[in-house]
PDB file of N, CA and C in Angstrom:
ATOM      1  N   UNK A   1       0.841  -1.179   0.000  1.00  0.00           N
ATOM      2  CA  UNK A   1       0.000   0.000   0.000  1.00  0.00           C
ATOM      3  C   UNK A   1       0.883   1.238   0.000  1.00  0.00           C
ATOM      4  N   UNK A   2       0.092   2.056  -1.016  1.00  0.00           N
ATOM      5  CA  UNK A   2       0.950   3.534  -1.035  1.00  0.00           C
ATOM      6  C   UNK A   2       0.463   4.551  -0.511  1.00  0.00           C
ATOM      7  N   UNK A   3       0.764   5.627   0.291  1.00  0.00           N
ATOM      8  CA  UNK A   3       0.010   6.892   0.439  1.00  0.00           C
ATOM      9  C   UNK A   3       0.325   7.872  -0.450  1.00  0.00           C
ATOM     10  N   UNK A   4      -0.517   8.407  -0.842  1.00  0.00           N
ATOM     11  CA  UNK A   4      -0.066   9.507  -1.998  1.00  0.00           C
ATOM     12  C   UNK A   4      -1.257  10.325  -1.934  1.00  0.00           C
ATOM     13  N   UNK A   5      -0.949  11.682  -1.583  1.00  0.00           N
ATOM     14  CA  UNK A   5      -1.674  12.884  -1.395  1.00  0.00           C
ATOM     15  C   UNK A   5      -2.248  12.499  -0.343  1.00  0.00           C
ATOM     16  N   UNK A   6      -2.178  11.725   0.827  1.00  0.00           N
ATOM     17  CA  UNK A   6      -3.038  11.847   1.688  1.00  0.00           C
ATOM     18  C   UNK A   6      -4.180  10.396   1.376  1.00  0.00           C
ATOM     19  N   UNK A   7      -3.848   9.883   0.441  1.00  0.00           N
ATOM     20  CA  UNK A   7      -4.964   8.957   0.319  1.00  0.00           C
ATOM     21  C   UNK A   7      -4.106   7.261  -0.057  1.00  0.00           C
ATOM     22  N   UNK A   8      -4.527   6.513   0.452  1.00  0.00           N
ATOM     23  CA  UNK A   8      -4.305   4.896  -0.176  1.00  0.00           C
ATOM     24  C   UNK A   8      -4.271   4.409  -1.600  1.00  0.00           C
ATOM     25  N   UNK A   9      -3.264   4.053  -1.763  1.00  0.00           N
ATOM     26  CA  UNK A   9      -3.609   3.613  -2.756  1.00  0.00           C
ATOM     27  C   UNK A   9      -2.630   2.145  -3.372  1.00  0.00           C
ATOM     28  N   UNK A  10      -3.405   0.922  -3.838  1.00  0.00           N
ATOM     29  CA  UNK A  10      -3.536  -0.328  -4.094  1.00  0.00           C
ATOM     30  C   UNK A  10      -2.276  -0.575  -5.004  1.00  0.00           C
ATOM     31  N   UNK A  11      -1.042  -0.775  -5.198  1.00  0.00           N
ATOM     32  CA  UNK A  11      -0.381  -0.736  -6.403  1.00  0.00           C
ATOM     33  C   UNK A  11      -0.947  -1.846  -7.495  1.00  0.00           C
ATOM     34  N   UNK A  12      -1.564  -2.702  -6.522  1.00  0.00           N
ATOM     35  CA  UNK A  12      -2.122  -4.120  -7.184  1.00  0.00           C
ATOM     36  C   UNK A  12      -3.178  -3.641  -7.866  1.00  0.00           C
ATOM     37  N   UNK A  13      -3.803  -3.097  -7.569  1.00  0.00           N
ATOM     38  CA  UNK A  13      -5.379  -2.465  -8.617  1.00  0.00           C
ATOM     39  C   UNK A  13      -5.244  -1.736  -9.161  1.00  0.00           C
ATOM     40  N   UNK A  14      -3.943  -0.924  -9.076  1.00  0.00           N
ATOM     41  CA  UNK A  14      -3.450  -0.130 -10.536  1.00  0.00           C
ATOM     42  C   UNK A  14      -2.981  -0.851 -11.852  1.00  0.00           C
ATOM     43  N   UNK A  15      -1.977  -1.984 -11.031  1.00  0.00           N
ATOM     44  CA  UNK A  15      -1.601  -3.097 -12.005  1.00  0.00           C
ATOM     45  C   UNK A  15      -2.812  -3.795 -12.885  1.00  0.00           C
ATOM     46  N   UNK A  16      -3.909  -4.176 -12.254  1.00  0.00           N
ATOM     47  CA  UNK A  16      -5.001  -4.443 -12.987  1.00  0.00           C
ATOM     48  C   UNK A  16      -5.671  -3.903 -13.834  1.00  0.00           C
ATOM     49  N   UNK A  17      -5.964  -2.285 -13.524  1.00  0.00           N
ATOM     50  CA  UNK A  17      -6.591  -1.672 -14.675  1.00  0.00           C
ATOM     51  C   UNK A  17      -5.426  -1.464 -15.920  1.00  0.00           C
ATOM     52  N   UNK A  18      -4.050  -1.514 -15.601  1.00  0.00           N
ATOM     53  CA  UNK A  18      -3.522  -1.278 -16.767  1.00  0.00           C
ATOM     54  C   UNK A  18      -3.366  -2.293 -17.297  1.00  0.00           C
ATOM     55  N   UNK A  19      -3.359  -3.910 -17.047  1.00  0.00           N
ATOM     56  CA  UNK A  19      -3.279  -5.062 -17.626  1.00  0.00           C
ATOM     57  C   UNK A  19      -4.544  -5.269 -18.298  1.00  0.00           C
ATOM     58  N   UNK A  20      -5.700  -4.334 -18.012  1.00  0.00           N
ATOM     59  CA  UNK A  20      -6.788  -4.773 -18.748  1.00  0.00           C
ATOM     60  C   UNK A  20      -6.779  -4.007 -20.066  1.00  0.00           C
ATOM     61  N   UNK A  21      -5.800  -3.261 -20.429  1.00  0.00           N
ATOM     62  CA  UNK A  21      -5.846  -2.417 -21.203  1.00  0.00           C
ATOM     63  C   UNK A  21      -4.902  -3.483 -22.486  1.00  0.00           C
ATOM     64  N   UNK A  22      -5.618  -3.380 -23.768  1.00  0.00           N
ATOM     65  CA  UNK A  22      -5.158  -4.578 -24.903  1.00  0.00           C
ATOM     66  C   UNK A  22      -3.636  -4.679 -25.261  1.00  0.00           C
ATOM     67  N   UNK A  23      -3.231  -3.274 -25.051  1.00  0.00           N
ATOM     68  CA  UNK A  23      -1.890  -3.236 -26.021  1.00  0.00           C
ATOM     69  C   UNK A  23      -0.620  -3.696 -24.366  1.00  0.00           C
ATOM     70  N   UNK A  24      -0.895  -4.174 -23.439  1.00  0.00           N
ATOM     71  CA  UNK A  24      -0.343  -4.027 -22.056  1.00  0.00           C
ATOM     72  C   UNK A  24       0.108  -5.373 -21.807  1.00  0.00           C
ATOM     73  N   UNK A  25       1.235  -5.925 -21.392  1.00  0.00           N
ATOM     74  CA  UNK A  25       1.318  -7.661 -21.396  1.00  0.00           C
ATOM     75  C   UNK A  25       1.801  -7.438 -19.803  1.00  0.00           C
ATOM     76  N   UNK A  26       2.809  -6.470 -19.322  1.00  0.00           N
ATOM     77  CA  UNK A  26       2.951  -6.343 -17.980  1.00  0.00           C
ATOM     78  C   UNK A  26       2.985  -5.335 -17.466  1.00  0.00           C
ATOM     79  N   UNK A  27       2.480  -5.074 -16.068  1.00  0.00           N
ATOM     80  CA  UNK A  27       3.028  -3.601 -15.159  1.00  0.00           C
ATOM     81  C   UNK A  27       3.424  -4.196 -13.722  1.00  0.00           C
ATOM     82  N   UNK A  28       3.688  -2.669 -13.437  1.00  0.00           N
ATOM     83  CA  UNK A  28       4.317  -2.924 -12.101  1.00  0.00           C
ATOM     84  C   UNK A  28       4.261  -1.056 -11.374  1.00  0.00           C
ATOM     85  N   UNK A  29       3.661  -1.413 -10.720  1.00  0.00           N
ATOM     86  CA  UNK A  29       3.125   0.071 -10.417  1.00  0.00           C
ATOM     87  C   UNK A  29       4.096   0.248  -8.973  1.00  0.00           C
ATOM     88  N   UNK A  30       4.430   1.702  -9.012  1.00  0.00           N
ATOM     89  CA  UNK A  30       5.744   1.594  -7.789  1.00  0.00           C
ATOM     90  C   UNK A  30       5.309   3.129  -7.157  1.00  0.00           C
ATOM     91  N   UNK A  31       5.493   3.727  -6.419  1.00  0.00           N
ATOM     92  CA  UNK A  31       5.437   5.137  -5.582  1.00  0.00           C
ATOM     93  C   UNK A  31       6.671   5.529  -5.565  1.00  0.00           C
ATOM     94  N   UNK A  32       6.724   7.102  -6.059  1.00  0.00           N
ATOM     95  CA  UNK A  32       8.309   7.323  -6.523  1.00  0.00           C
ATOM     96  C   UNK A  32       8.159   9.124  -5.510  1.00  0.00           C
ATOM     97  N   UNK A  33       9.402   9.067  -4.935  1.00  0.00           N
ATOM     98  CA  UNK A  33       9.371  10.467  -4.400  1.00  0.00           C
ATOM     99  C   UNK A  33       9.305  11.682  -5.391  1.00  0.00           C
ATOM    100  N   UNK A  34       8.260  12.904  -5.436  1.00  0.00           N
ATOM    101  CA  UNK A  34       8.500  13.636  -6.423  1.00  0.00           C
ATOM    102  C   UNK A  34       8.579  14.926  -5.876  1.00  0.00           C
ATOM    103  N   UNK A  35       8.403  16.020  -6.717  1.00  0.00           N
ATOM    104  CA  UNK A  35       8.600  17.734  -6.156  1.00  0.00           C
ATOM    105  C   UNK A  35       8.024  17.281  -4.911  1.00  0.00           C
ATOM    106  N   UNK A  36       8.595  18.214  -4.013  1.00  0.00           N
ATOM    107  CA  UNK A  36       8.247  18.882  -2.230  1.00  0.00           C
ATOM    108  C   UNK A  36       8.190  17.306  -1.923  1.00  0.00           C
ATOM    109  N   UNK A  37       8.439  16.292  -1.920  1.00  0.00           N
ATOM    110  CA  UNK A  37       9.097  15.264  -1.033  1.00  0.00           C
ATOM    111  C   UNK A  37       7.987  14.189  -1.110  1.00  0.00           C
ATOM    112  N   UNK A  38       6.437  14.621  -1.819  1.00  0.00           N
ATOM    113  CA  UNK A  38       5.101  13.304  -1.702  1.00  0.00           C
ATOM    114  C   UNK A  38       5.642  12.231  -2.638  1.00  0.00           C
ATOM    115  N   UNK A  39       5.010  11.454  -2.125  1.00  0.00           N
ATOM    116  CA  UNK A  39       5.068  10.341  -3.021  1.00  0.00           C
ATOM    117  C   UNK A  39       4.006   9.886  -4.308  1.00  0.00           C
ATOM    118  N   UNK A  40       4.135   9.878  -5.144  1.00  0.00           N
ATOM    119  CA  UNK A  40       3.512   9.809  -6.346  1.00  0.00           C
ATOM    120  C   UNK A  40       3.291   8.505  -7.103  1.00  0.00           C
ATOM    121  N   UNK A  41       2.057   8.115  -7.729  1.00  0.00           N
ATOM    122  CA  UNK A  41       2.142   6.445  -8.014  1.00  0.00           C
ATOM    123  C   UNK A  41       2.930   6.719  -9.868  1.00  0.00           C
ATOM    124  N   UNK A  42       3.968   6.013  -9.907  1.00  0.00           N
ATOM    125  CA  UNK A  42       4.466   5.841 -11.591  1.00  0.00           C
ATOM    126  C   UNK A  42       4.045   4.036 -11.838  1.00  0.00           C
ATOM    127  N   UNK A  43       4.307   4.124 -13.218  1.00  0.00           N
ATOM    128  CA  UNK A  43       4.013   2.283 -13.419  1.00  0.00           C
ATOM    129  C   UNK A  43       5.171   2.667 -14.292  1.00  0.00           C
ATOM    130  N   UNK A  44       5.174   1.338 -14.066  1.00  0.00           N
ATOM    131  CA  UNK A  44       6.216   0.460 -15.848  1.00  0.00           C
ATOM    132  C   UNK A  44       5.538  -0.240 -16.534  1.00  0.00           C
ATOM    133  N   UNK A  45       5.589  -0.502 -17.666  1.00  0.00           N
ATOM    134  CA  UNK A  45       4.945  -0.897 -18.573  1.00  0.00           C
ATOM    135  C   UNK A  45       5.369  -1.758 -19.646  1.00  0.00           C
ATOM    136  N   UNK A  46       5.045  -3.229 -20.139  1.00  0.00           N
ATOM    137  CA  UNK A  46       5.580  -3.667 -21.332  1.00  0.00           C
ATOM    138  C   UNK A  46       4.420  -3.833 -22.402  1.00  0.00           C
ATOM    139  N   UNK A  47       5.160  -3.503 -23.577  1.00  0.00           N
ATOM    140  CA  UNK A  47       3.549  -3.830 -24.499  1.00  0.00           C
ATOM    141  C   UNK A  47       3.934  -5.250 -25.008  1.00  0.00           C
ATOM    142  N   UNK A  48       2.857  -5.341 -25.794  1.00  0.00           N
ATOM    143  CA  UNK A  48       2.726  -6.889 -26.209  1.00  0.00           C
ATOM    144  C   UNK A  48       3.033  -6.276 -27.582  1.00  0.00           C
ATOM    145  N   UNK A  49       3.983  -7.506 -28.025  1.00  0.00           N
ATOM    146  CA  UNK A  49       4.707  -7.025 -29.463  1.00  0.00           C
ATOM    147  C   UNK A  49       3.998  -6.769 -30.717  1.00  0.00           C
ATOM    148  N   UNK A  50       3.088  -7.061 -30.673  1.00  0.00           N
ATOM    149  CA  UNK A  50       2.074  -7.067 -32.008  1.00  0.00           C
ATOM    150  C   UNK A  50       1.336  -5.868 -32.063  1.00  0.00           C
ATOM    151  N   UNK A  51       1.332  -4.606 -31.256  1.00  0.00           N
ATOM    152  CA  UNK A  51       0.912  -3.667 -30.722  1.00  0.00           C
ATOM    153  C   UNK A  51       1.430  -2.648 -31.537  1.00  0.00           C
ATOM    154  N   UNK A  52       0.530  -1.618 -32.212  1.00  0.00           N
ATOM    155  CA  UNK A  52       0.830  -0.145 -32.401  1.00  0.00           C
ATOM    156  C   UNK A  52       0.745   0.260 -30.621  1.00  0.00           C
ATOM    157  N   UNK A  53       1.823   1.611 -30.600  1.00  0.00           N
ATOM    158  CA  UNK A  53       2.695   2.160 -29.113  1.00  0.00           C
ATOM    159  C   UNK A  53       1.681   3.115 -29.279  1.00  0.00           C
ATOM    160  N   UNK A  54       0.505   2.857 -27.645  1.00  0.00           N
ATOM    161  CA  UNK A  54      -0.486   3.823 -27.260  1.00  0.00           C
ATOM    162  C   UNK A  54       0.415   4.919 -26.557  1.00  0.00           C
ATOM    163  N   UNK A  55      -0.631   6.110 -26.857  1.00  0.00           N
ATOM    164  CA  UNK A  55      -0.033   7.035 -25.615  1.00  0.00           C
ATOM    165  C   UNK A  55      -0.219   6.748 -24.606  1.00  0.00           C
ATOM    166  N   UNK A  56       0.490   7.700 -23.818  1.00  0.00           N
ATOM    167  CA  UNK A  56       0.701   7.360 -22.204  1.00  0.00           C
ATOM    168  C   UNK A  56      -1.243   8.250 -21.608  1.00  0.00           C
ATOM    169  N   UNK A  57      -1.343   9.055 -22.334  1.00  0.00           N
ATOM    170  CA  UNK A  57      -2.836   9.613 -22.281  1.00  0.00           C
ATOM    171  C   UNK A  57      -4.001   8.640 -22.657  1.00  0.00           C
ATOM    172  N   UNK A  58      -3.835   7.814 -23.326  1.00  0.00           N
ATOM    173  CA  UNK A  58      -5.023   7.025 -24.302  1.00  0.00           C
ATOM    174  C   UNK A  58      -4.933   5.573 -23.051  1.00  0.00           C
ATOM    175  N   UNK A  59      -3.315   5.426 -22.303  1.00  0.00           N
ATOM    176  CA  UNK A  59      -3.632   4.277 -21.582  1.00  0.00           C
ATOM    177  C   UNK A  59      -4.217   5.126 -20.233  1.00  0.00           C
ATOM    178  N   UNK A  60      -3.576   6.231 -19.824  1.00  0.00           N
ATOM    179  CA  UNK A  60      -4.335   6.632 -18.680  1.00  0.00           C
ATOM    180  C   UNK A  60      -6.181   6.924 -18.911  1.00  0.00           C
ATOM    181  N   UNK A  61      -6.416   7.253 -20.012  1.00  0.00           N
ATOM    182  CA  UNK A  61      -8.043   7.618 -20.145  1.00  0.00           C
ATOM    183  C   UNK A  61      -8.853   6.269 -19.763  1.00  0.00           C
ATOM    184  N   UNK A  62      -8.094   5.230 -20.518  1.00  0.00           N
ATOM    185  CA  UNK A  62      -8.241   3.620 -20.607  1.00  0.00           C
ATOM    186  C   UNK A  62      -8.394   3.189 -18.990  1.00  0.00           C
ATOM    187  N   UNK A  63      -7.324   3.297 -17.969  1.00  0.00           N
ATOM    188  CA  UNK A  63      -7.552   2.800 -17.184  1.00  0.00           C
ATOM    189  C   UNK A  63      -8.569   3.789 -15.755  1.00  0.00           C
ATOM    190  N   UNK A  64      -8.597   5.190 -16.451  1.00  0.00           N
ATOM    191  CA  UNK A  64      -9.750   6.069 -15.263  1.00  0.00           C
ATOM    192  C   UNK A  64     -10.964   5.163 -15.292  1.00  0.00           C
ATOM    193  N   UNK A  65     -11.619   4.350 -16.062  1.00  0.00           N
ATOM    194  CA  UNK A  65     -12.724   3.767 -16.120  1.00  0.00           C
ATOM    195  C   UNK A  65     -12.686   2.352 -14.828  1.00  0.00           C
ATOM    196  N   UNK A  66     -11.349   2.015 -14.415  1.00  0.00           N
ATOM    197  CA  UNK A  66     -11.750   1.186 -13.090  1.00  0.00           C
ATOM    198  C   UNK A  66     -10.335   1.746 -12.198  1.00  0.00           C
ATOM    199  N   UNK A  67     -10.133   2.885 -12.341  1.00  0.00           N
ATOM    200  CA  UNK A  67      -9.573   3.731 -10.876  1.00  0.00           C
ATOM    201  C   UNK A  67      -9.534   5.052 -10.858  1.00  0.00           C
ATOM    202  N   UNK A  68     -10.003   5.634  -9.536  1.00  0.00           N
ATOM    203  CA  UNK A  68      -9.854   6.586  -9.002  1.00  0.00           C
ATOM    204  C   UNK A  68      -8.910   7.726  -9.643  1.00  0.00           C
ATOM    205  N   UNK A  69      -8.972   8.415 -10.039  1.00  0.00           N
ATOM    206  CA  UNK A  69      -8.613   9.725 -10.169  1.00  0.00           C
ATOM    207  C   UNK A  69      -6.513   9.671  -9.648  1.00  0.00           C
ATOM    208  N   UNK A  70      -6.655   9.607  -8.362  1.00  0.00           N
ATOM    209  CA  UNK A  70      -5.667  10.156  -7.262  1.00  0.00           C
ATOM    210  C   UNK A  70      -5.028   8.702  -7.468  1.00  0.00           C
ATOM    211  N   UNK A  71      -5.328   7.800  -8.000  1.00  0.00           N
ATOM    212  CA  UNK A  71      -4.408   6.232  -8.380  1.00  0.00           C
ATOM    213  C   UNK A  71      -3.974   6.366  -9.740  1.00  0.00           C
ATOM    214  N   UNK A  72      -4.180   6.798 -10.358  1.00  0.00           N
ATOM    215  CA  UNK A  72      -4.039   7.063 -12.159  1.00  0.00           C
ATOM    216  C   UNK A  72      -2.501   7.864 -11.799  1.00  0.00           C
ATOM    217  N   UNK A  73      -1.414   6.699 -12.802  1.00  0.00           N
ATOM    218  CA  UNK A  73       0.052   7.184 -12.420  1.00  0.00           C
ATOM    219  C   UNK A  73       0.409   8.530 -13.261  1.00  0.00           C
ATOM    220  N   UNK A  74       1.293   8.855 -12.915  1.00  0.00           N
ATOM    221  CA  UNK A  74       1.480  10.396 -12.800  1.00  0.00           C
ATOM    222  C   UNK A  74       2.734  10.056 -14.367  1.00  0.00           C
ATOM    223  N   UNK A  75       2.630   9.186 -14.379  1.00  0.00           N
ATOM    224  CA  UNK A  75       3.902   8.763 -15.392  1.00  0.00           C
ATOM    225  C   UNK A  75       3.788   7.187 -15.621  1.00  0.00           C
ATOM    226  N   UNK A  76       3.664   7.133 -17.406  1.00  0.00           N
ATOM    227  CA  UNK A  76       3.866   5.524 -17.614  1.00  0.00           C
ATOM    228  C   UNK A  76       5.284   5.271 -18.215  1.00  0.00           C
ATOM    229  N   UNK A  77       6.241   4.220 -17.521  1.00  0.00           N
ATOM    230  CA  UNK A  77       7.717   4.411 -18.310  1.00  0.00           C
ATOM    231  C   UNK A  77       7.497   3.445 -19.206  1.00  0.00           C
ATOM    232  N   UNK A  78       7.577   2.961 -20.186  1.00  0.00           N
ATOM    233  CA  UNK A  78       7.527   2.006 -20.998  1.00  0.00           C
ATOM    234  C   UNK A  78       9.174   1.083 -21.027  1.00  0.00           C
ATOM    235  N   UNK A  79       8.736  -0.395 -20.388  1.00  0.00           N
ATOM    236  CA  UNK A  79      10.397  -1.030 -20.317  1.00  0.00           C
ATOM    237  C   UNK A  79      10.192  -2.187 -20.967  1.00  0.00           C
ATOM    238  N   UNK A  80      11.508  -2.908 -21.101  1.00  0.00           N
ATOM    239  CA  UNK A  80      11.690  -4.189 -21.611  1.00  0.00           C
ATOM    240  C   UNK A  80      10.880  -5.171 -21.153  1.00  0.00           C
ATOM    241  N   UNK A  81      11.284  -5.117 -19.567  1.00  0.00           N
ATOM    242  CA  UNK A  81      10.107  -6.225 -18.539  1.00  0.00           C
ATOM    243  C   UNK A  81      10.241  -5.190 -17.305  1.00  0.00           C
ATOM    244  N   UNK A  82       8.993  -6.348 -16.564  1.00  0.00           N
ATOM    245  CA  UNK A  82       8.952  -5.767 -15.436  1.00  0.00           C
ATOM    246  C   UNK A  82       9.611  -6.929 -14.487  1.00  0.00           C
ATOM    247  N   UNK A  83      10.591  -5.806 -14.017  1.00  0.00           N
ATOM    248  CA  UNK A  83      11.501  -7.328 -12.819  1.00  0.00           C
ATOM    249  C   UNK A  83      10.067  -7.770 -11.666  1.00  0.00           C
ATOM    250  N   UNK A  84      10.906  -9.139 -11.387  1.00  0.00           N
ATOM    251  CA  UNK A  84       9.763 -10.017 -10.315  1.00  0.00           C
ATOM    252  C   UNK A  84      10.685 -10.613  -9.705  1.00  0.00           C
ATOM    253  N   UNK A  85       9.919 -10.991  -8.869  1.00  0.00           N
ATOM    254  CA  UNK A  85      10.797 -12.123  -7.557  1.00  0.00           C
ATOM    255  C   UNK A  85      10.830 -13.728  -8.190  1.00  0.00           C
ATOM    256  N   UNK A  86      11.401 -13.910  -7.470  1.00  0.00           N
ATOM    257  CA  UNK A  86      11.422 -15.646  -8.104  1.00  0.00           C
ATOM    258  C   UNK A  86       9.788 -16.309  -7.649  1.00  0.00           C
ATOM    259  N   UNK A  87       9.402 -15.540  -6.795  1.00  0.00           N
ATOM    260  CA  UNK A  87       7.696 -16.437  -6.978  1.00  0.00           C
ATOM    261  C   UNK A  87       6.696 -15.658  -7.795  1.00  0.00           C
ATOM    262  N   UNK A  88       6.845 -14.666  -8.800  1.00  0.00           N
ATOM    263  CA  UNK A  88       6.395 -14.096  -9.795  1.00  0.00           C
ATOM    264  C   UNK A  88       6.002 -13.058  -9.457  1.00  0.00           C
ATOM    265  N   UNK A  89       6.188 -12.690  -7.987  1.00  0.00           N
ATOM    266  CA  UNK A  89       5.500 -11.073  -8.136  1.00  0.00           C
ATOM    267  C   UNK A  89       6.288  -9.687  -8.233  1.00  0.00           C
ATOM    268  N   UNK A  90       5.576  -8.650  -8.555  1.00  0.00           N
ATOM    269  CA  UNK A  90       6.736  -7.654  -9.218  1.00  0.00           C
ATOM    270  C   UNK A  90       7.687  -7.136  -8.261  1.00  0.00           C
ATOM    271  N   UNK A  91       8.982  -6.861  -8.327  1.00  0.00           N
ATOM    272  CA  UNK A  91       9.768  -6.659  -7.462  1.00  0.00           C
ATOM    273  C   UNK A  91       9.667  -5.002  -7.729  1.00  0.00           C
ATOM    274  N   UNK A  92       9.103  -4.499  -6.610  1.00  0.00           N
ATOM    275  CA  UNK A  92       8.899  -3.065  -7.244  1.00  0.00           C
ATOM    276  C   UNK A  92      10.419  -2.044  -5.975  1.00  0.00           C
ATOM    277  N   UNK A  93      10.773  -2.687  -5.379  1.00  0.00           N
ATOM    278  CA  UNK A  93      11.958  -2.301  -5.240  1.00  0.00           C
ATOM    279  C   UNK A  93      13.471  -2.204  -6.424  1.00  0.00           C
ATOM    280  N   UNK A  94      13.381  -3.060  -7.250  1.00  0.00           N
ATOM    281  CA  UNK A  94      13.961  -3.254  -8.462  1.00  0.00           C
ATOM    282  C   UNK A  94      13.811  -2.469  -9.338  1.00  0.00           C
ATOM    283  N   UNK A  95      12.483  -2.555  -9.815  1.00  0.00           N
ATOM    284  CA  UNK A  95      11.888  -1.477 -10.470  1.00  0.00           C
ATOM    285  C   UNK A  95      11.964   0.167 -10.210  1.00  0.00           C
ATOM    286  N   UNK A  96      11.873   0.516  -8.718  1.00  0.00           N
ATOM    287  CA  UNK A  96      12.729   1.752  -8.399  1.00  0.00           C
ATOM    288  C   UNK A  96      13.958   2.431  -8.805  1.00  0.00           C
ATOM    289  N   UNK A  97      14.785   1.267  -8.655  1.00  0.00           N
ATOM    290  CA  UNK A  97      16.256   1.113  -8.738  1.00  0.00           C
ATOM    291  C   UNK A  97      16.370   1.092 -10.305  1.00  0.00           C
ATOM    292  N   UNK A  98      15.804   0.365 -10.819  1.00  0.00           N
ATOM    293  CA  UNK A  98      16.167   0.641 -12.571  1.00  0.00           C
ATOM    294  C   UNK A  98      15.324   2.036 -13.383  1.00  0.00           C
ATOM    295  N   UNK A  99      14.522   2.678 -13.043  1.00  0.00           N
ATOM    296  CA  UNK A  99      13.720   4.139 -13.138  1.00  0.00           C
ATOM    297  C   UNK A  99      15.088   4.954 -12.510  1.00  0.00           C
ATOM    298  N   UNK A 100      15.542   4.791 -11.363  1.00  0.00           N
ATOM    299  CA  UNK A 100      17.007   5.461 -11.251  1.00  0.00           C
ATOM    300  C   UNK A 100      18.210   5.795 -11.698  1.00  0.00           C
ATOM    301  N   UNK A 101      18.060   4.154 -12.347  1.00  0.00           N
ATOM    302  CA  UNK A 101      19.153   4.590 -13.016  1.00  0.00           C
ATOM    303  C   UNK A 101      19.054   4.979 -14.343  1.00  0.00           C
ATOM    304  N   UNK A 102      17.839   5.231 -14.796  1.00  0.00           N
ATOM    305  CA  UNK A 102      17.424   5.824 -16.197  1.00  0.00           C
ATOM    306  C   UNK A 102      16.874   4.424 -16.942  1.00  0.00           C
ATOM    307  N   UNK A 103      17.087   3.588 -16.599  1.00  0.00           N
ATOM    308  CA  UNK A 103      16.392   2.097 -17.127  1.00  0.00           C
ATOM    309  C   UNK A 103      14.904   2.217 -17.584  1.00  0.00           C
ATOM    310  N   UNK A 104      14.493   2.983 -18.582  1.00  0.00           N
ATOM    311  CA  UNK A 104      13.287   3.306 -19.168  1.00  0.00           C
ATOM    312  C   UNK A 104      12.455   3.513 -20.296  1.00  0.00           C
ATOM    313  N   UNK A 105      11.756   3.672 -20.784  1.00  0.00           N
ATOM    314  CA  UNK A 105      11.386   4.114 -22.197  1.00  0.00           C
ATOM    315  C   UNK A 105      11.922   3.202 -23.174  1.00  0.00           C
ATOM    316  N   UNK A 106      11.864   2.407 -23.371  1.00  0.00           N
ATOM    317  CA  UNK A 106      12.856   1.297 -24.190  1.00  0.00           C
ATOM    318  C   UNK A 106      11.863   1.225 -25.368  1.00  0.00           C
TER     319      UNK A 106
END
């Protein structure tokens, strides 16, 4: 669970509305420190190869229809994969760490 602006928010039910979205094969939704020190929800993103590259607007419009406003990421990075743990779930500490080091937009 993330706080951001004062409110909760699910990284797992962010991950869902953007996996429901067609052109999307993985995410991994992470809380990243931004201006004045809040924390802000970003995702990563892989498309599925057969895919014309949606905007980052057309997937956020896409996923306002099953989240909240204040959960809708502030930034989609588009990557190779999304790192996971060896029992498949997203390692979103990893995922921090590679958004750091510029590991993005691919």
């Amino acid at each position: 669970m993330m706080v951001c602006g004062g409110s909760n928010v699910s990284p797992m039910e962010v991950e869902m509305a953007l996996l429901n979205h067609p052109d999307i094969s993985e995410a991994g939704v992470i809380g990243v420190r931004g201006m004045g020190g809040t924390e802000e929800v970003q995702a990563c993103a892989t498309l599925r190869a057969d895919c014309d590259v949606p905007g980052e607007r057309d997937i956020l419009q896409f996923c306002s229809r099953d989240v909240r406003g204040y959960m809708l990421p502030k930034r989609i990075h588009f990557v190779a994969d999304v790192s996971r743990k060896g029992v498949g779930k997203v390692d979103r500490d990893r995922l921090r760490l590679r958004l750091e080091a510029g590991e993005h937009d691919l």
